[in-house]
N, C-alpha and C. Protein backbone atom coordinates (compact mmCIF):
# COMPACT_ATOMS: atom_id res chain seq x y z
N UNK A 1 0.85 -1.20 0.00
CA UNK A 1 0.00 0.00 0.00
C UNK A 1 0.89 1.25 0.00
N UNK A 2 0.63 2.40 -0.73
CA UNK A 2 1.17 3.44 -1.19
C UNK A 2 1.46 4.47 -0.36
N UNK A 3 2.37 5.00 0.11
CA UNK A 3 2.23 6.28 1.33
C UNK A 3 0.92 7.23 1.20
N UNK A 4 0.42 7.37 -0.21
CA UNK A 4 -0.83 8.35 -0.74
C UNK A 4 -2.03 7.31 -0.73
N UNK A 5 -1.93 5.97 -0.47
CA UNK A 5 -2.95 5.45 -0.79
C UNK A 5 -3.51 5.66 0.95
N UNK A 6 -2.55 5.34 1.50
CA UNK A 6 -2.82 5.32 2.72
C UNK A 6 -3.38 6.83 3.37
N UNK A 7 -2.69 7.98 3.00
CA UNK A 7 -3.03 9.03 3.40
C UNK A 7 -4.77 9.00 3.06
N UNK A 8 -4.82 8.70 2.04
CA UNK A 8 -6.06 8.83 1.46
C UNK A 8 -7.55 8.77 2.10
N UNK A 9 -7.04 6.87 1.92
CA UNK A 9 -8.38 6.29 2.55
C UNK A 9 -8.32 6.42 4.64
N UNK A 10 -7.24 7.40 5.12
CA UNK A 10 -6.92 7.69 6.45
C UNK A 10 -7.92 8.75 6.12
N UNK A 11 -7.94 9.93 5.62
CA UNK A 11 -8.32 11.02 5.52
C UNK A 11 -9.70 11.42 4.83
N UNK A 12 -10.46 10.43 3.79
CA UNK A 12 -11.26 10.96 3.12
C UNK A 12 -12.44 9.13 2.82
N UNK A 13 -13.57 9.86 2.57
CA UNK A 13 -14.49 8.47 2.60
C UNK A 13 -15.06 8.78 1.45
N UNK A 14 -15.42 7.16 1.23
CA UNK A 14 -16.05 6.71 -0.22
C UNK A 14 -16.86 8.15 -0.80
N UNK A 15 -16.50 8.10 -2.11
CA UNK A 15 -17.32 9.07 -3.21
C UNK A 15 -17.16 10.45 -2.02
N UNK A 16 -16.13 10.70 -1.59
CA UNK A 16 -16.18 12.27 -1.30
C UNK A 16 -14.64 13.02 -2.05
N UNK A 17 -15.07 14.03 -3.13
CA UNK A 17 -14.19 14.51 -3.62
C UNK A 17 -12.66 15.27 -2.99
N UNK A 18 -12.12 14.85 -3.60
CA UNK A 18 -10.49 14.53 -3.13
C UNK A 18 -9.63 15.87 -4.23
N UNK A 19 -9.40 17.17 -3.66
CA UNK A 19 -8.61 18.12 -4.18
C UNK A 19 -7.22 18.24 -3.90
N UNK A 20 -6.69 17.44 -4.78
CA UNK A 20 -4.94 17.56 -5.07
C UNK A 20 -4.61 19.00 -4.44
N UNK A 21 -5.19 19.81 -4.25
CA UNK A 21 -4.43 21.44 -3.94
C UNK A 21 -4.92 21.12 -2.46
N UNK A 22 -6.01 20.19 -1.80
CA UNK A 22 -6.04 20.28 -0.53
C UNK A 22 -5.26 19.28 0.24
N UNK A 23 -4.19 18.59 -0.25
CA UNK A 23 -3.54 17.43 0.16
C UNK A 23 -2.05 18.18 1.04
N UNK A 24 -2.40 17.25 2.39
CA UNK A 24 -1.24 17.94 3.35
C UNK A 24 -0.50 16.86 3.57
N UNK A 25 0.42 16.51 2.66
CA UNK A 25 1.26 15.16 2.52
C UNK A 25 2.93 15.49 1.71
N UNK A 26 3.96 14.78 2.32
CA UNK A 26 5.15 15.59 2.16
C UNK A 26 5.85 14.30 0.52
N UNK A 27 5.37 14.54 -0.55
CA UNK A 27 5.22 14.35 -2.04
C UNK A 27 5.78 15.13 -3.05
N UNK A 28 6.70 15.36 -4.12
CA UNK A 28 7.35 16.26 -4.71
C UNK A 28 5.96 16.41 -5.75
N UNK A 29 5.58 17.28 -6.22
CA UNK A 29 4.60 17.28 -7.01
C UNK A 29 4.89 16.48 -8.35
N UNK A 30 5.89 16.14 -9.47
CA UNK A 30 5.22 15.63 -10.09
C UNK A 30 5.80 14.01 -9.87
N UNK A 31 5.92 13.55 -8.58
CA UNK A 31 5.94 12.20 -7.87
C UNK A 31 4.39 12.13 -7.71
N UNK A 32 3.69 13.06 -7.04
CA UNK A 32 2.43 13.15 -6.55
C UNK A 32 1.52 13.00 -8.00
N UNK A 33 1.96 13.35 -9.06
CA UNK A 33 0.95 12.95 -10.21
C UNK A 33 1.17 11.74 -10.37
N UNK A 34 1.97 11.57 -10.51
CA UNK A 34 2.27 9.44 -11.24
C UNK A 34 1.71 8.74 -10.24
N UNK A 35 1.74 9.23 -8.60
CA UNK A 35 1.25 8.34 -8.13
C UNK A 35 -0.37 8.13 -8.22
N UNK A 36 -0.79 9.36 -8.22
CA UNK A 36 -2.44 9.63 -8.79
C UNK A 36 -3.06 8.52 -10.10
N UNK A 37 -1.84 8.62 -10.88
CA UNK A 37 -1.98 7.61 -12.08
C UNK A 37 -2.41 6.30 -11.75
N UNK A 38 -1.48 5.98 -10.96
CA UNK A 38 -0.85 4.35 -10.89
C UNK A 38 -2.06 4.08 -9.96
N UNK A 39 -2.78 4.93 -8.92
CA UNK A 39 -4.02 4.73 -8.15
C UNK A 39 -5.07 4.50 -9.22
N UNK A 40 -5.23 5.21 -10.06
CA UNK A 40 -6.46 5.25 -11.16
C UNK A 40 -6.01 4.28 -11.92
N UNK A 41 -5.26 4.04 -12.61
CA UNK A 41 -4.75 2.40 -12.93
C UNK A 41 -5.02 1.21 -13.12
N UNK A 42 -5.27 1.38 -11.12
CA UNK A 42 -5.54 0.13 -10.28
C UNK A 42 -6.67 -0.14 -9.90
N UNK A 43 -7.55 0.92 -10.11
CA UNK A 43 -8.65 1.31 -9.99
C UNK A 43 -8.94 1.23 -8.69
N UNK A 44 -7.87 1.61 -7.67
CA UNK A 44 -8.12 1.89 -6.30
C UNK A 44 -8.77 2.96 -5.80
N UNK A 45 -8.64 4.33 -7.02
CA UNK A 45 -9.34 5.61 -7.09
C UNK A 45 -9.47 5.75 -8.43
N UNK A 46 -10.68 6.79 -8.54
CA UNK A 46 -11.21 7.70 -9.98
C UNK A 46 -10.91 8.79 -9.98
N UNK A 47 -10.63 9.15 -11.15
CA UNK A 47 -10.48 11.00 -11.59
C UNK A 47 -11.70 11.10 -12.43
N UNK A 48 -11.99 12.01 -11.35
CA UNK A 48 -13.74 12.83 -11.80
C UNK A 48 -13.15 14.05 -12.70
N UNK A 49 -12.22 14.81 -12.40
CA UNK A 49 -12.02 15.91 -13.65
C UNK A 49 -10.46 16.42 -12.37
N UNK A 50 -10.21 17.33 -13.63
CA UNK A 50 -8.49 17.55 -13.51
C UNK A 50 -8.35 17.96 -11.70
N UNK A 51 -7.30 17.37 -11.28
CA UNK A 51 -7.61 17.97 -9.94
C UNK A 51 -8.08 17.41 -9.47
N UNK A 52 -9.40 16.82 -9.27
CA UNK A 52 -10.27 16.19 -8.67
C UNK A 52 -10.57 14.52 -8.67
N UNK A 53 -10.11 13.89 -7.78
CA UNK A 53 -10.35 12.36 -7.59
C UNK A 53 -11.12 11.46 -6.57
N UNK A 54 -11.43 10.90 -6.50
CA UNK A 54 -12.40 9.82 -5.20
C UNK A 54 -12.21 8.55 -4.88
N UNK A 55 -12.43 8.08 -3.86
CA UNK A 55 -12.48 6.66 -3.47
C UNK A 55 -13.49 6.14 -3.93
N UNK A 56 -13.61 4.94 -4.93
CA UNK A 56 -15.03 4.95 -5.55
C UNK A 56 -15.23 3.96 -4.17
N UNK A 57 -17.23 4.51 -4.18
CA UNK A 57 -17.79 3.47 -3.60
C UNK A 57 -17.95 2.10 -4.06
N UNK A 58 -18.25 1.00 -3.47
CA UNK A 58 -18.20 -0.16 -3.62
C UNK A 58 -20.11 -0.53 -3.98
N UNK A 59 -20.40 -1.21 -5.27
CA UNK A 59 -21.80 -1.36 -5.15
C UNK A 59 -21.63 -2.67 -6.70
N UNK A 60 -22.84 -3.12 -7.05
CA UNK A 60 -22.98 -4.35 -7.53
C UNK A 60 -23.01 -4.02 -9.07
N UNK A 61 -22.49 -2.58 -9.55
CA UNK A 61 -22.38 -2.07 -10.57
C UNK A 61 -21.46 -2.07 -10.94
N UNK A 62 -21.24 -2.19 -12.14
CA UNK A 62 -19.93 -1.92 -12.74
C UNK A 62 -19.24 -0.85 -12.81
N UNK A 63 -18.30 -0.44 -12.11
CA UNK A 63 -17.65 0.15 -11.79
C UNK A 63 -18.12 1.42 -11.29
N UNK A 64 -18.91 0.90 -10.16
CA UNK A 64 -19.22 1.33 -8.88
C UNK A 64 -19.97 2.96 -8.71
N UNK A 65 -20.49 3.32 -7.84
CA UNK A 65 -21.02 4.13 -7.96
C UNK A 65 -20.54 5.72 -8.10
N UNK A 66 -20.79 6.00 -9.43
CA UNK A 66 -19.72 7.47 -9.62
C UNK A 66 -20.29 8.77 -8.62
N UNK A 67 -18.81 9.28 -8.66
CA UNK A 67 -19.14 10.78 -7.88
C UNK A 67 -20.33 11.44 -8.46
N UNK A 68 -20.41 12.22 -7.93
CA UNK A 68 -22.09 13.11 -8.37
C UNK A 68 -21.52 14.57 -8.37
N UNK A 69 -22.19 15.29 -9.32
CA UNK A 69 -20.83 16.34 -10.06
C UNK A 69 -21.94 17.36 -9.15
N UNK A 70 -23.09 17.82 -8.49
CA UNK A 70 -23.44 18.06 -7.44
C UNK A 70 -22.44 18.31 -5.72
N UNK A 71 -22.27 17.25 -5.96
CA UNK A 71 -21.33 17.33 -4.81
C UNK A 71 -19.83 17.72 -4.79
N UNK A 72 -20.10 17.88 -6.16
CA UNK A 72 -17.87 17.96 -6.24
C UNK A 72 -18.67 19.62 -6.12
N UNK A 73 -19.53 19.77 -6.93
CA UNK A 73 -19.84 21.18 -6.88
C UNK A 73 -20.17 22.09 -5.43
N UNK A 74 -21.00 21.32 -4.53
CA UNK A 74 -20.88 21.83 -3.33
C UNK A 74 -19.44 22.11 -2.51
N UNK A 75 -18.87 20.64 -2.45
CA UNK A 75 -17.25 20.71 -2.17
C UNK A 75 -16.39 22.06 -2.47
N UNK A 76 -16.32 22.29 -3.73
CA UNK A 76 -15.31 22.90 -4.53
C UNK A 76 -15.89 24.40 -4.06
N UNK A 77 -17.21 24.84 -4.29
CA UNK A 77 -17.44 26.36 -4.17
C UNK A 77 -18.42 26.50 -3.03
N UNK A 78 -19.04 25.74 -2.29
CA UNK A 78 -19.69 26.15 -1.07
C UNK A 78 -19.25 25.82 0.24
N UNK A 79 -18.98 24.57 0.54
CA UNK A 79 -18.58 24.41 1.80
C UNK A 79 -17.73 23.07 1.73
N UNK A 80 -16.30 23.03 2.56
CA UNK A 80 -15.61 21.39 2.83
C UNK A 80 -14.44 21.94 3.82
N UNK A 81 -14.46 21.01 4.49
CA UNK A 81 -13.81 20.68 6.03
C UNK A 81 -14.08 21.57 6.52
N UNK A 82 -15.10 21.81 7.19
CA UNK A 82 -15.70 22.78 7.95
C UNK A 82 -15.51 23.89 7.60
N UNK A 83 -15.16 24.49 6.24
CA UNK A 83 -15.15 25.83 5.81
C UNK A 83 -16.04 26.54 5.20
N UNK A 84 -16.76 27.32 5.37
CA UNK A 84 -18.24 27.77 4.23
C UNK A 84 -17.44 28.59 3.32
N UNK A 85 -17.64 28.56 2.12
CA UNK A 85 -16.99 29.55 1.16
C UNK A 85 -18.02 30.05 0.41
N UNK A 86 -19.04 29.49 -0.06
CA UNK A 86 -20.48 30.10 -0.86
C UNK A 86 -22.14 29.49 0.06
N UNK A 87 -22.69 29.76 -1.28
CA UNK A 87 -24.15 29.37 -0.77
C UNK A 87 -25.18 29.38 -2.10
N UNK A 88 -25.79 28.60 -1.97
CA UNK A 88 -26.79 27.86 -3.08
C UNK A 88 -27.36 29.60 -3.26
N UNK A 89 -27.60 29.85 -4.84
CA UNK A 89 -28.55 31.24 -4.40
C UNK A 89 -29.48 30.89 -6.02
N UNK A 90 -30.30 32.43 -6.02
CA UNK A 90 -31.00 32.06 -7.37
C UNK A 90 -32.17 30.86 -7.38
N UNK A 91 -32.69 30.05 -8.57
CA UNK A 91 -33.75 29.74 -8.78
C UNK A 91 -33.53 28.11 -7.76
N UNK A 92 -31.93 27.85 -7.68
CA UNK A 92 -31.63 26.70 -6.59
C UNK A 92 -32.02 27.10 -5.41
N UNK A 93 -32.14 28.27 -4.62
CA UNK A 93 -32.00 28.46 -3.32
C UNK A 93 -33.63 28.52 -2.93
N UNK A 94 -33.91 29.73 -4.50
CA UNK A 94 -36.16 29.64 -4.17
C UNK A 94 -36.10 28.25 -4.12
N UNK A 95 -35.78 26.96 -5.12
CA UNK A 95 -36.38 25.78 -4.89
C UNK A 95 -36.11 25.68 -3.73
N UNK A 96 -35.07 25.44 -2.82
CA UNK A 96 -34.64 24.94 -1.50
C UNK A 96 -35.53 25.07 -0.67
N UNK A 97 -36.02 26.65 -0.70
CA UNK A 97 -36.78 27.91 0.14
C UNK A 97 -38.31 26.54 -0.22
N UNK A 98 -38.72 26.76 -1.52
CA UNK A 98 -40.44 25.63 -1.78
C UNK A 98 -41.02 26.92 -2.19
N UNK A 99 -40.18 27.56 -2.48
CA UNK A 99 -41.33 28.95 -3.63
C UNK A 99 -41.44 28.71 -5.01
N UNK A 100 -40.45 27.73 -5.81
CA UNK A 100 -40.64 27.19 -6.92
C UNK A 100 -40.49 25.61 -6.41
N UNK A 101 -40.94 24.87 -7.54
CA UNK A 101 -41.66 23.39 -7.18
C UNK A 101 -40.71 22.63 -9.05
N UNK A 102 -40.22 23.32 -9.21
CA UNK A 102 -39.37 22.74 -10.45
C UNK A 102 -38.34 22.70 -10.19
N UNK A 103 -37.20 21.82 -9.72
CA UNK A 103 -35.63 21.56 -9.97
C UNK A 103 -34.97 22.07 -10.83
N UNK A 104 -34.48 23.46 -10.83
CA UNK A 104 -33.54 23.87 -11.94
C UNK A 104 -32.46 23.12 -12.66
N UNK A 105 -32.59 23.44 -13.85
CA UNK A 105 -31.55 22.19 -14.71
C UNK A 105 -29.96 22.73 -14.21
N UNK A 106 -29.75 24.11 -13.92
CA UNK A 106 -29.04 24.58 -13.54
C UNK A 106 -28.56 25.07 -12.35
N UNK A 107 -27.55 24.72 -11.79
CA UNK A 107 -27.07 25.09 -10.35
C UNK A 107 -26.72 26.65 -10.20
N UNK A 108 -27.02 27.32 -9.18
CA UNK A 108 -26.64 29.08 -9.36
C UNK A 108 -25.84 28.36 -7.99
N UNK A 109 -24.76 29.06 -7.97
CA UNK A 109 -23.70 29.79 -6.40
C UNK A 109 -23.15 30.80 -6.86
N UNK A 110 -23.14 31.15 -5.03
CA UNK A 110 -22.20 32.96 -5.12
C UNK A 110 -21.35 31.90 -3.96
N UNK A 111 -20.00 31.91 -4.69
CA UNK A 111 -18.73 31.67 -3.81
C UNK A 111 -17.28 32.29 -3.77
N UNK A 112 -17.29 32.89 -2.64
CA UNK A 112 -15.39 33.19 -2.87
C UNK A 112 -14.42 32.78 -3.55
N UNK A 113 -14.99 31.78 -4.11
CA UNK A 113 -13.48 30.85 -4.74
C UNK A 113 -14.22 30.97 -6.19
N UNK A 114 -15.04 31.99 -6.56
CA UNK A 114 -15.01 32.21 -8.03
C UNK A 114 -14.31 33.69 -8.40
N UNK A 115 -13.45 33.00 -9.76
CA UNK A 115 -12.50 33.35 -10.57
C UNK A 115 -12.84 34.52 -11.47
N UNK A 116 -14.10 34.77 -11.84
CA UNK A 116 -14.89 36.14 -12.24
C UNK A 116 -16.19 36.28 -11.67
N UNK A 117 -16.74 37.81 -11.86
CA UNK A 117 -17.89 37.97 -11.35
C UNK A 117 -19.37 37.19 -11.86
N UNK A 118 -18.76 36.86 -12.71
CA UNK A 118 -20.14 35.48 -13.21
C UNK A 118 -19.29 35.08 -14.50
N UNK A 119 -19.62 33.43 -14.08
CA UNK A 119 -19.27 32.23 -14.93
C UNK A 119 -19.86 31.19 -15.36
N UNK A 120 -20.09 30.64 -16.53
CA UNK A 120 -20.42 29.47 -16.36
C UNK A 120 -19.74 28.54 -16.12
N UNK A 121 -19.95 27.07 -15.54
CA UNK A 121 -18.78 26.00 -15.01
C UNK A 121 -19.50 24.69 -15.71
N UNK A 122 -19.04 24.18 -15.95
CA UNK A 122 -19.57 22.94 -16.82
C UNK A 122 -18.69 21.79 -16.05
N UNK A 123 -19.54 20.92 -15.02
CA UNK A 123 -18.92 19.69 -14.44
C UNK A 123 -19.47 18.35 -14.85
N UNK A 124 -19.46 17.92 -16.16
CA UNK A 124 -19.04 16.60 -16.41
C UNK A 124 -20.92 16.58 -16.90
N UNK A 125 -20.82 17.58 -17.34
CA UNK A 125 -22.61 18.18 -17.89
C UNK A 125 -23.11 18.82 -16.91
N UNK A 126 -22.77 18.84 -15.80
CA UNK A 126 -23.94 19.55 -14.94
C UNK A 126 -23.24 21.19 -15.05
N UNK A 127 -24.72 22.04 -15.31
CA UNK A 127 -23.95 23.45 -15.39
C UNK A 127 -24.25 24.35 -14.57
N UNK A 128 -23.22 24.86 -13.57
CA UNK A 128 -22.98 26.01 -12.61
C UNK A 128 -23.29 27.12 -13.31
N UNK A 129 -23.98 28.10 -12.62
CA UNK A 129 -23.78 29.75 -12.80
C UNK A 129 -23.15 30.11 -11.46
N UNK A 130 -21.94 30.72 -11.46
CA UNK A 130 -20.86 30.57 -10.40
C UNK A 130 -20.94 32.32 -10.64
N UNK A 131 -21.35 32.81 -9.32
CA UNK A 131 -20.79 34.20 -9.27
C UNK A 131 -19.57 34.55 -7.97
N UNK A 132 -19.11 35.41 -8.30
CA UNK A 132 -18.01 35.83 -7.02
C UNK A 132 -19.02 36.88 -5.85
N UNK A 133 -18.71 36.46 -4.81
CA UNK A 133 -19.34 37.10 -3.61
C UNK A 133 -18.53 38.41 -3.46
N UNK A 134 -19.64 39.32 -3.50
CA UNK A 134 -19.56 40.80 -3.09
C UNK A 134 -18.98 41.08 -1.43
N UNK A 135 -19.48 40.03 -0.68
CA UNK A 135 -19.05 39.83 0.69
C UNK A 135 -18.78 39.14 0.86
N UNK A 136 -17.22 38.72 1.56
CA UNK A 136 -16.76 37.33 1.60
C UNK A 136 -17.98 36.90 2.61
N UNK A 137 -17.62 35.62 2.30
CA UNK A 137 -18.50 34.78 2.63
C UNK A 137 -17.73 33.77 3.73
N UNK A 138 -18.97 33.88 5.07
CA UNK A 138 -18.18 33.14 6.35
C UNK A 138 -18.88 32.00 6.79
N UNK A 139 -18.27 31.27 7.71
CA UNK A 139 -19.76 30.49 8.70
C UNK A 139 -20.34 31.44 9.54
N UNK A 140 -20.16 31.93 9.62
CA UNK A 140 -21.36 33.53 10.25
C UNK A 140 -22.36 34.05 9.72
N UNK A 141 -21.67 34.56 8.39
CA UNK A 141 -22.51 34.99 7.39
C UNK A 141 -23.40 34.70 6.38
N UNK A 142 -23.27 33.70 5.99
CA UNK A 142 -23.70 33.39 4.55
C UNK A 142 -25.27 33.09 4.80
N UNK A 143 -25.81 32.41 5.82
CA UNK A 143 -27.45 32.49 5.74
C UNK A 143 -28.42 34.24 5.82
N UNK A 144 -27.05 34.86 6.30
CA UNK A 144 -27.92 36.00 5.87
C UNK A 144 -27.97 36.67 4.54
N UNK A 145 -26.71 36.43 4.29
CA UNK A 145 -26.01 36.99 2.72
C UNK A 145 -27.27 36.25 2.10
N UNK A 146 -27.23 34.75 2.08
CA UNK A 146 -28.17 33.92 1.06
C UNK A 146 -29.53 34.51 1.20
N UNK A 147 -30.00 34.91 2.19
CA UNK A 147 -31.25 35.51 2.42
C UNK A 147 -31.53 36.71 1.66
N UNK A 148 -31.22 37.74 1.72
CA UNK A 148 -30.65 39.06 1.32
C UNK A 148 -30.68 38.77 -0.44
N UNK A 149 -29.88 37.82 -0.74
CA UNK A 149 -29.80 37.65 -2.03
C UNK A 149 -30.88 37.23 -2.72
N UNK A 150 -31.68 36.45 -2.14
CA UNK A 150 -32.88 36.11 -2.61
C UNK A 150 -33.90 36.93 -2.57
N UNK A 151 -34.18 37.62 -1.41
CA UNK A 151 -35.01 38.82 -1.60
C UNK A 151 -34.77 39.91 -2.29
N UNK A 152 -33.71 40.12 -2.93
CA UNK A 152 -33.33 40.88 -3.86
C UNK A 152 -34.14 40.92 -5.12
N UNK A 153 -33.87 39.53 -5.45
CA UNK A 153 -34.56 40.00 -6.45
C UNK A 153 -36.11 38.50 -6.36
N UNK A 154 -36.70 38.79 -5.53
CA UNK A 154 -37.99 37.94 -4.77
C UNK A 154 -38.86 37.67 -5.71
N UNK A 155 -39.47 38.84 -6.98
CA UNK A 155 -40.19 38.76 -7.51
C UNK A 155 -39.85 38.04 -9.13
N UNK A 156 -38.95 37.45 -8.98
CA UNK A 156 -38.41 36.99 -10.21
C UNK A 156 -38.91 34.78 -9.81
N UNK A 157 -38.77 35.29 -8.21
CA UNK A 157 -39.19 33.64 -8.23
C UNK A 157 -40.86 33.26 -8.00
N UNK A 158 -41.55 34.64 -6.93
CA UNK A 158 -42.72 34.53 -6.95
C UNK A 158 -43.45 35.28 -6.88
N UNK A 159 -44.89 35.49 -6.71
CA UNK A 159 -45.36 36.89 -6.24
C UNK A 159 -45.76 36.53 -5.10
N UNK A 160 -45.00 38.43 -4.50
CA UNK A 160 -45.31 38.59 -2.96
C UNK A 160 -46.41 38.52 -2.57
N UNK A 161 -47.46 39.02 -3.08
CA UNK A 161 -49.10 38.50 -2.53
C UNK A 161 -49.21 36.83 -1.82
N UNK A 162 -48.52 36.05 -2.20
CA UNK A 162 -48.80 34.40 -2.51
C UNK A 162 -48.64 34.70 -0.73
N UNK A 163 -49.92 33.97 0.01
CA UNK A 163 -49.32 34.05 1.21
C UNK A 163 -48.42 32.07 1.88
N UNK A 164 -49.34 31.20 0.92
CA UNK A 164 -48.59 30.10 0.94
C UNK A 164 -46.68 30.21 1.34
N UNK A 165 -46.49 30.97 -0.17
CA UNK A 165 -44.88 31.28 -0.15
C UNK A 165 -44.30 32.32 1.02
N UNK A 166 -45.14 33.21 1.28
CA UNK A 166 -44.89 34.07 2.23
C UNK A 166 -44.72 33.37 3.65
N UNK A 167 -45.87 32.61 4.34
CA UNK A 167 -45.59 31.69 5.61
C UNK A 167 -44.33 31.14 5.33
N UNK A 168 -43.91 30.07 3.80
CA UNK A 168 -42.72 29.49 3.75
C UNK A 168 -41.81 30.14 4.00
N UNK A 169 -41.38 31.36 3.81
CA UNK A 169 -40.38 32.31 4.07
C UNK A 169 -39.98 32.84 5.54
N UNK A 170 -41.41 33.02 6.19
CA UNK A 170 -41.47 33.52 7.78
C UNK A 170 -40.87 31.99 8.28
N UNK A 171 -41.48 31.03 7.96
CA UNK A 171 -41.27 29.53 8.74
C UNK A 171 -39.41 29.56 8.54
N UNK A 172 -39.07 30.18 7.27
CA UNK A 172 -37.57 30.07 7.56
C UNK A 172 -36.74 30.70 8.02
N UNK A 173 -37.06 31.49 8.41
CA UNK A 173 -36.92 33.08 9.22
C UNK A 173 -36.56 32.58 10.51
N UNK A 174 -37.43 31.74 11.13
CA UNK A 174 -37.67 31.56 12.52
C UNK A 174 -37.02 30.44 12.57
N UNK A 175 -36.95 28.97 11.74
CA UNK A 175 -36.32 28.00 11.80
C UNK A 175 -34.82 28.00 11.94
N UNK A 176 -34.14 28.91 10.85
CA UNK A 176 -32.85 29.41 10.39
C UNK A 176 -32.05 30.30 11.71
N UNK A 177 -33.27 30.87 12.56
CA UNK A 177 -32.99 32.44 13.22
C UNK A 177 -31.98 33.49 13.04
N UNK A 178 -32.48 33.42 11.56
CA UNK A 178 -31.79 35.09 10.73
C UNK A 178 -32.24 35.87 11.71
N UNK A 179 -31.15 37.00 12.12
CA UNK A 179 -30.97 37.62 13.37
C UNK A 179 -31.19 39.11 12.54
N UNK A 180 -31.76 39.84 13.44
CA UNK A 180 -32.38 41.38 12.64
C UNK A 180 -30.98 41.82 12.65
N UNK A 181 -30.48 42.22 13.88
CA UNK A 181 -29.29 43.13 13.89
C UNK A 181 -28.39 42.52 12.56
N UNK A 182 -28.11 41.14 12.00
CA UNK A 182 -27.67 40.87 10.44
C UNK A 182 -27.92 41.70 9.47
N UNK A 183 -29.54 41.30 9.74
CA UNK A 183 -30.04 42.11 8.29
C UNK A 183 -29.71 43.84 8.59
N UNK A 184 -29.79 44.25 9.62
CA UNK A 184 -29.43 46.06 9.55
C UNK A 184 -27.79 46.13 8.99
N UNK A 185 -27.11 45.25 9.69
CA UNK A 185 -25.84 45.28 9.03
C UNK A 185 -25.33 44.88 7.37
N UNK A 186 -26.40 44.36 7.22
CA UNK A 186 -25.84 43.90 5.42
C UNK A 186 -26.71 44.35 4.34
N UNK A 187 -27.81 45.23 5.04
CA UNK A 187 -29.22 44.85 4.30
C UNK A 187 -28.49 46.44 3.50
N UNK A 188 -27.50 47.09 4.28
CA UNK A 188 -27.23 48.44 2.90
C UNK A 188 -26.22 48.22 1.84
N UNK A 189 -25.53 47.13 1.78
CA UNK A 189 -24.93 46.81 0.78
C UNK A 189 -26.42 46.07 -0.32
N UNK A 190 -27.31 46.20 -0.24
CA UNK A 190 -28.34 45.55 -1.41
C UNK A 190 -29.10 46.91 -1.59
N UNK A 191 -29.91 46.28 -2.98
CA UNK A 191 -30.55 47.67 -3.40
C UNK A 191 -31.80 48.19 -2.46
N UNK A 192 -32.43 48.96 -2.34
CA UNK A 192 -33.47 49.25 -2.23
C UNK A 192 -34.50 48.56 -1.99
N UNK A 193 -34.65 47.88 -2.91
CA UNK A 193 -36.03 46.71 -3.35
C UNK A 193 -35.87 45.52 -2.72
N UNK A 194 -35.01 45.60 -1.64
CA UNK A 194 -34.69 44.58 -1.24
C UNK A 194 -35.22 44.41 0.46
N UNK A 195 -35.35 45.98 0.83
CA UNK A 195 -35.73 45.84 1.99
C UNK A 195 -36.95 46.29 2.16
N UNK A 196 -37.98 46.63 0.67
CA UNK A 196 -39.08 47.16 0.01
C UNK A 196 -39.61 45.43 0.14
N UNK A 197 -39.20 44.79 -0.12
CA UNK A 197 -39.16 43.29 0.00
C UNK A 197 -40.24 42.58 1.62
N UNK A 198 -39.45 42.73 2.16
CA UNK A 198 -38.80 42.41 3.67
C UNK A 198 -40.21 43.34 3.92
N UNK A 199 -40.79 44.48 3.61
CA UNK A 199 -41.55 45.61 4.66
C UNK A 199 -43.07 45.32 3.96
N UNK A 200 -43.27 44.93 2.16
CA UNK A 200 -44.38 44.39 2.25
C UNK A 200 -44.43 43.04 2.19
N UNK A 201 -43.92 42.48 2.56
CA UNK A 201 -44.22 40.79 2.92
C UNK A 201 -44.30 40.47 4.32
N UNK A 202 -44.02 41.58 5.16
CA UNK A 202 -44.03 41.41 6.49
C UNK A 202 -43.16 40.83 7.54
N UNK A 203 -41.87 40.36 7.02
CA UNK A 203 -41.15 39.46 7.76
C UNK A 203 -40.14 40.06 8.81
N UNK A 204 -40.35 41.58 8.94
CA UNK A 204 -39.42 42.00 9.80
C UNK A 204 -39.33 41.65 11.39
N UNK A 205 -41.33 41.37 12.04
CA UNK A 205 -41.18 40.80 12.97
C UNK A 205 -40.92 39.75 13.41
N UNK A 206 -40.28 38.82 12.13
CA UNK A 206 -39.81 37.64 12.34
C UNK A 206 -38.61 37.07 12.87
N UNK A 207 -37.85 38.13 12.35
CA UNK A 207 -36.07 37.96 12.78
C UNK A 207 -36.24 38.14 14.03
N UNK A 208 -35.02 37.30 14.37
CA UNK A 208 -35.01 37.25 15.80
C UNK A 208 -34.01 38.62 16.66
């Protein structure tokens, strides 16, 4: 067994994406590619896309159950090893929210670790709209940021009259406990219409 094979399956579990730039192992880099090879090879691990590899899971399929380009996508631009770097936003986040009832074919994130202010990302067909965060983005922050962002632009996912969608929103208000003093602090980096939002839908007595 390989000094990297071992680091590996010490450090990381079945079908969870494996970033060569996050590896804390003492490897000359291009020792560290061949050995990547000779793993994929052996088919001890898969390369899901450049950079990116996994422990395949074990299942009664032929050649086992592949990564899910979902999750490399969460990994890579929202959150891994306890770090938050983005957050689901856009027509993904209304679905999340239950104000739209259709699964977007397309994934939206706003994450720090994007490379321009809007991109498209194409992972193995599945397609990202990847924007760069205006505010870095923390484990502190980001359920309010994500909030904020969605009410921004609110009327693009539903209408505010709907009181169905409206309870859904208060219910997450209170579940989540988006904290007011947040929203006073972030709510002036957004436009206008955002806290025009927030005053006729009623949710201000909601924050905690």
């Amino acid at each position: 067994m390989t000094k990297l094979y071992k680091y590996l399956i010490s450090n990381y579990k079945s079908n969870e994406p494996i970033f060569v730039s996050d590896l804390q192992i003492s490897i000359l880099d291009a020792n560290l590619q061949q050995m990547f090879n000779l793993l994929c090879d052996s088919g001890k691990i898969k390369r899901f896309d450049t950079g990116i590899y996994y422990l395949p899971k074990e299942s009664r399929l032929t050649g086992g159950v592949p990564l899910g380009a979902d999750t490399v996508a969460r990994y890579k631009y929202v959150s891994r090893n306890e770090r938050i770097d983005g957050y689901y936003s856009g027509y993904t986040f209304a679905n999340q929210l239950g104000v739209i009832t259709q699964v977007p074919y397309t994934l939206e994130i706003v994450s720090n670790n994007a490379s321009a202010k809007v991109q498209e990302v194409n992972l193995q067909g599945r397609k990202v709209i990847l924007r760069k965060a205006k505010i870095p983005v923390t484990k502190e922050n980001y359920k309010i940021l994500q909030f904020l962002d969605f009410l921004k632009d609110v009327e693009l996912y539903m209408d505010k009259n709907n009181e169905v969608y409206i309870e859904r929103i208060k219910r997450y208000i209170v579940d989540e406990q988006i904290c007011k003093m947040d929203v006073d602090l972030y709510i002036r980096q957004y436009p206008d219409r955002t806290y025009r939002s927030i005053y006729e839908m009623g949710l201000y007595e909601f924050f905690v």
